[in-house]
PDB file of N, CA and C in Angstrom:
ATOM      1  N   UNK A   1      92.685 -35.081 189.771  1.00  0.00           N
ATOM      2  CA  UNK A   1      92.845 -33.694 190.074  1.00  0.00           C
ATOM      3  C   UNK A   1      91.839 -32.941 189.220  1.00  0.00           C
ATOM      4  N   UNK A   2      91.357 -31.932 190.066  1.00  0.00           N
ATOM      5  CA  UNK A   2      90.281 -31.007 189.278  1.00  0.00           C
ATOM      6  C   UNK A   2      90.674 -29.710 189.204  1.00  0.00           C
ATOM      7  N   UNK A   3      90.864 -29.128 187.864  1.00  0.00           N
ATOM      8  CA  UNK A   3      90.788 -27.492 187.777  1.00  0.00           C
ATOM      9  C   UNK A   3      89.589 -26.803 187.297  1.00  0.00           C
ATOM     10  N   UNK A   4      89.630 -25.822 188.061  1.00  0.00           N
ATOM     11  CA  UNK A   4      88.707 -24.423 187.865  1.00  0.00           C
ATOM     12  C   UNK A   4      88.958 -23.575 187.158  1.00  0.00           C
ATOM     13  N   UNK A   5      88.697 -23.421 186.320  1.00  0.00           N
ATOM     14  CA  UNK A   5      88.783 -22.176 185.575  1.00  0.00           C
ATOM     15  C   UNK A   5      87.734 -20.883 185.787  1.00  0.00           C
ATOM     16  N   UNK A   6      88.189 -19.805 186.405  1.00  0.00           N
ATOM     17  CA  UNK A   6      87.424 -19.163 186.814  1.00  0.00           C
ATOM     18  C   UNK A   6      86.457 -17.709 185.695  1.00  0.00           C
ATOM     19  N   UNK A   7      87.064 -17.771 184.662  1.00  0.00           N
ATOM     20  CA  UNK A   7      87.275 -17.310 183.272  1.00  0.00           C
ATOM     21  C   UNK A   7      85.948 -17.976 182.785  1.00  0.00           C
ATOM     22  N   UNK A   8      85.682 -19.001 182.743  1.00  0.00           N
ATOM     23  CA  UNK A   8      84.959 -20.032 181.801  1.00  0.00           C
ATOM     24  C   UNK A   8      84.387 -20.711 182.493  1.00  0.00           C
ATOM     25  N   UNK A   9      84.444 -20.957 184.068  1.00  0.00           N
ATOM     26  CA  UNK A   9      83.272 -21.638 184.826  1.00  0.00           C
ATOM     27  C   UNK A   9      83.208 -23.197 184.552  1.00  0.00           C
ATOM     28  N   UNK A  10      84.827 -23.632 183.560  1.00  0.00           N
ATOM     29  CA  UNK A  10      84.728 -24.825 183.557  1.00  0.00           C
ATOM     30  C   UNK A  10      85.822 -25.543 184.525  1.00  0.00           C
ATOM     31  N   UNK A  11      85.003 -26.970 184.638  1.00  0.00           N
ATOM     32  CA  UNK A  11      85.794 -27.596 185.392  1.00  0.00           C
ATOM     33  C   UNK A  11      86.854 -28.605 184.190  1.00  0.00           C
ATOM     34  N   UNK A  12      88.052 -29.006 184.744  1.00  0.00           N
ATOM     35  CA  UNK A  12      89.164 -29.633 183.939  1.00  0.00           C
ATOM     36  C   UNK A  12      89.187 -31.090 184.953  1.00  0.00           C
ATOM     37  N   UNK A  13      89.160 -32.266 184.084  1.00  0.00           N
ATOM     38  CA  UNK A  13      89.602 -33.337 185.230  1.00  0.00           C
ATOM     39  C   UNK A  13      91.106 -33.926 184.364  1.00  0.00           C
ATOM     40  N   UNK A  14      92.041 -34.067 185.115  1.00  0.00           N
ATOM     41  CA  UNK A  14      93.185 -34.589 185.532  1.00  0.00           C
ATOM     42  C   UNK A  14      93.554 -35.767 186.050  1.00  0.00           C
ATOM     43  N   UNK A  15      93.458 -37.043 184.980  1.00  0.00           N
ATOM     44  CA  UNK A  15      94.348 -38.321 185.525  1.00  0.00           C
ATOM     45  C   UNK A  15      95.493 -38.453 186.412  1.00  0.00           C
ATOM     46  N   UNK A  16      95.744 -38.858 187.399  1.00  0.00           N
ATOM     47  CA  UNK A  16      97.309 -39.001 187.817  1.00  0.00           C
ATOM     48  C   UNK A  16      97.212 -40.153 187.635  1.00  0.00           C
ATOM     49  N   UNK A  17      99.161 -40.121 187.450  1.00  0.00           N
ATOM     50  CA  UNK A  17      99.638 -41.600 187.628  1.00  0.00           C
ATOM     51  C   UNK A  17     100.042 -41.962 188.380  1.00  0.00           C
ATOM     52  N   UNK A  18      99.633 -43.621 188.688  1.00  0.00           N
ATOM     53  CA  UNK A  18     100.232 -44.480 190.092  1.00  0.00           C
ATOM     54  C   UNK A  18      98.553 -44.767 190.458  1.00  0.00           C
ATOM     55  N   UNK A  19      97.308 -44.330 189.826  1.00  0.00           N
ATOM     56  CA  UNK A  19      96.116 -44.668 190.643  1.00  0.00           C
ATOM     57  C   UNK A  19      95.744 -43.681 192.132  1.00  0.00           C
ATOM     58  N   UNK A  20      94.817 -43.881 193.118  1.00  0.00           N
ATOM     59  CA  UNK A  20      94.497 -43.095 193.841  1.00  0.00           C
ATOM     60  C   UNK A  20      95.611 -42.586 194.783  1.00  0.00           C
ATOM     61  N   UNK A  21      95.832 -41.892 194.771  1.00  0.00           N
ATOM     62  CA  UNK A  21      96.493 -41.278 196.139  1.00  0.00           C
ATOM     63  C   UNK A  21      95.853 -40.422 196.572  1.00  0.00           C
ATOM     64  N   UNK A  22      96.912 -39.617 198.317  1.00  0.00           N
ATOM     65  CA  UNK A  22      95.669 -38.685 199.029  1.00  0.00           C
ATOM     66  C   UNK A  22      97.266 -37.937 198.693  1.00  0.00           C
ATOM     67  N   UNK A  23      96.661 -36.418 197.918  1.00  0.00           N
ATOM     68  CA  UNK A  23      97.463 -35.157 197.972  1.00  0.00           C
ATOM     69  C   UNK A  23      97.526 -34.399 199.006  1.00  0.00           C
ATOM     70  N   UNK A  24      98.553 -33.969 199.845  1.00  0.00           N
ATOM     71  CA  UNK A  24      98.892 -33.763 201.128  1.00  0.00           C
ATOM     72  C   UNK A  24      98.633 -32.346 201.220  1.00  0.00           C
ATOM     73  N   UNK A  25      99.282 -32.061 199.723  1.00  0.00           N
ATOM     74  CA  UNK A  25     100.269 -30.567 199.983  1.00  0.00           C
ATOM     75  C   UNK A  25     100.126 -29.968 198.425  1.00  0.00           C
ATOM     76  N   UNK A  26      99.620 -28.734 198.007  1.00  0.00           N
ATOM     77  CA  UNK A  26     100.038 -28.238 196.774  1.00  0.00           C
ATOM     78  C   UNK A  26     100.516 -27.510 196.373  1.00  0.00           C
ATOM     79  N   UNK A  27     101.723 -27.460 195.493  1.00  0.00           N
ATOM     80  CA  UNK A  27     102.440 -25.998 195.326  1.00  0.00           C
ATOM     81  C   UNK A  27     102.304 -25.432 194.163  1.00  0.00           C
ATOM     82  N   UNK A  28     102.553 -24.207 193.461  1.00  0.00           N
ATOM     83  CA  UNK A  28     102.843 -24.327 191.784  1.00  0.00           C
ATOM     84  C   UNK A  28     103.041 -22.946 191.380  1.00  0.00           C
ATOM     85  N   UNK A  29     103.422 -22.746 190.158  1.00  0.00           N
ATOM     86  CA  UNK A  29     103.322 -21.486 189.729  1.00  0.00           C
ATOM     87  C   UNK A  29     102.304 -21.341 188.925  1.00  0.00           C
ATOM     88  N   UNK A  30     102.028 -19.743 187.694  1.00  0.00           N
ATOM     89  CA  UNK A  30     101.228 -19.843 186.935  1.00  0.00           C
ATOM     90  C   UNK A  30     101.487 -21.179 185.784  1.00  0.00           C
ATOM     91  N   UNK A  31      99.850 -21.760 185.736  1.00  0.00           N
ATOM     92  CA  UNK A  31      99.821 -22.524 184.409  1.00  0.00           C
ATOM     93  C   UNK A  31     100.362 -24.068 185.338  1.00  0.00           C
ATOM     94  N   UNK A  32     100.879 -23.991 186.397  1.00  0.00           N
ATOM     95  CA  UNK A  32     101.212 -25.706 186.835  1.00  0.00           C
ATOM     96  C   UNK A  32     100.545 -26.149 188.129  1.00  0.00           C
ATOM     97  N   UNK A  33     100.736 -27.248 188.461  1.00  0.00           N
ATOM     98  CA  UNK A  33     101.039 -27.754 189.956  1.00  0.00           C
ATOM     99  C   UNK A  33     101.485 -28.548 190.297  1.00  0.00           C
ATOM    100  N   UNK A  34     102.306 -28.594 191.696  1.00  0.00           N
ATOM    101  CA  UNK A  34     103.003 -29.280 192.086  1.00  0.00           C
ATOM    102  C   UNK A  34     102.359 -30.467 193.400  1.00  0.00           C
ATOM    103  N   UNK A  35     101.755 -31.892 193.356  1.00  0.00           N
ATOM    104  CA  UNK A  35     101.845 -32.528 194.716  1.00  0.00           C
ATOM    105  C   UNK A  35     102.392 -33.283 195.126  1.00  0.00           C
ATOM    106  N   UNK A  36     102.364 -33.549 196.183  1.00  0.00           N
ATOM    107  CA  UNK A  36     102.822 -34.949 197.123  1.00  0.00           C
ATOM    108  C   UNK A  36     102.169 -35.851 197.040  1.00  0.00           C
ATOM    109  N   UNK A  37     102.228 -37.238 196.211  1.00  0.00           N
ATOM    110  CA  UNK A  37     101.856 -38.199 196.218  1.00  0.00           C
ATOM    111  C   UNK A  37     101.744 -38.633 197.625  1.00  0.00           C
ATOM    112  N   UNK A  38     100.891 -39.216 198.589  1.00  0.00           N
ATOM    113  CA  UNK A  38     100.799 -39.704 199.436  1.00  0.00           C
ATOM    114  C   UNK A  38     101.262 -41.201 199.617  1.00  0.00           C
ATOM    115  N   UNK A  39     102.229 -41.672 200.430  1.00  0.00           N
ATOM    116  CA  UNK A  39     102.274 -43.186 200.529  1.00  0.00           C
ATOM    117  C   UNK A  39     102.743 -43.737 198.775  1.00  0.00           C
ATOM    118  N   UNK A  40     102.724 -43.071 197.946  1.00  0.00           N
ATOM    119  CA  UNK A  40     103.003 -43.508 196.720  1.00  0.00           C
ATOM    120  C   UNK A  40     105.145 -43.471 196.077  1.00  0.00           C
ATOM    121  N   UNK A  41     105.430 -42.612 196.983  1.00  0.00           N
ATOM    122  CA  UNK A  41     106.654 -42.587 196.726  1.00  0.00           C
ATOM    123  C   UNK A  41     106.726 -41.324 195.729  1.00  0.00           C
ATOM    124  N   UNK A  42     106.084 -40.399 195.316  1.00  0.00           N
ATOM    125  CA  UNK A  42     106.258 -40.035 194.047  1.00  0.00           C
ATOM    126  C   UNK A  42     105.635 -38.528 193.879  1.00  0.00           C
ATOM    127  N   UNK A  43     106.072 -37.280 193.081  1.00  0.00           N
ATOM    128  CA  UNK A  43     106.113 -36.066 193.133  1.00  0.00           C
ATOM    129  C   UNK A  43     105.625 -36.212 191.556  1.00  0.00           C
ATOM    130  N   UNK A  44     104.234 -35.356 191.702  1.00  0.00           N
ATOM    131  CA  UNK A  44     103.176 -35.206 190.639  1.00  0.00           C
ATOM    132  C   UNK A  44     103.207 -33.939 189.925  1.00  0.00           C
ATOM    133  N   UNK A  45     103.845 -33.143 188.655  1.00  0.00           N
ATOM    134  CA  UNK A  45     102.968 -32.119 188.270  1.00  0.00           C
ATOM    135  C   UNK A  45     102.286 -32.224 186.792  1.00  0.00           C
ATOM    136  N   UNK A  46     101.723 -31.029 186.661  1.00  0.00           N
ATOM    137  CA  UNK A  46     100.722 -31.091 185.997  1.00  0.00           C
ATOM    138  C   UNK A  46     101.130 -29.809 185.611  1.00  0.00           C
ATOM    139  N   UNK A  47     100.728 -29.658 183.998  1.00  0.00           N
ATOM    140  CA  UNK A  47     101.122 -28.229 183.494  1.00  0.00           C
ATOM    141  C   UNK A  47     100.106 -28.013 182.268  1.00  0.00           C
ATOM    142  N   UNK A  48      99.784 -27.023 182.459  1.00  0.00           N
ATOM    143  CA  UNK A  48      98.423 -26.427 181.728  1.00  0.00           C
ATOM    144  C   UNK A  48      99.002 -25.465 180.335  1.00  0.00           C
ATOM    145  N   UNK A  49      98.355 -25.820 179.325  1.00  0.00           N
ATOM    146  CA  UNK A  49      98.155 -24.788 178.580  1.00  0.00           C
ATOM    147  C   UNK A  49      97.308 -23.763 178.773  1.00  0.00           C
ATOM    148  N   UNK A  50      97.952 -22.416 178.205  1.00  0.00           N
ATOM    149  CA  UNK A  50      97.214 -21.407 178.048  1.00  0.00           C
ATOM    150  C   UNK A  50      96.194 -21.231 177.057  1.00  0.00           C
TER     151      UNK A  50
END
C-alpha cells in the first residue's frame, strides 16, 4: 500500500500481511484505512500517525 501525502509530496510504502493480494475496496477515516483482502480471507487496516 502507498500513501500520499499531499503536504510533503511524499510518498509512504506500506507492507501488508498475508503477501500480495488485489484490494477490492477502500474505506477509512482520518489518519486510517480500511481493505478487503482479496481471496486472502482477511480485513487489512493501517493507521497513520500524525
Amino acid at each position: 500500500m502507498v500513501r500520499f501525502d499531499p503536504a510533503t509530496e511524499r510518498f509512504t510504502t506500506v507492507d501488508l500481511p498475508g503477501g500480495r493480494a488485489d484490494v477490492r475496496q477502500m474505506l477509512g477515516r482520518a489518519g486510517e484505512v480500511w481493505g478487503a483482502a482479496s481471496a486472502q480471507d482477511r480485513l487489512v487496516v493501517v493507521r497513520f500517525g500524525s
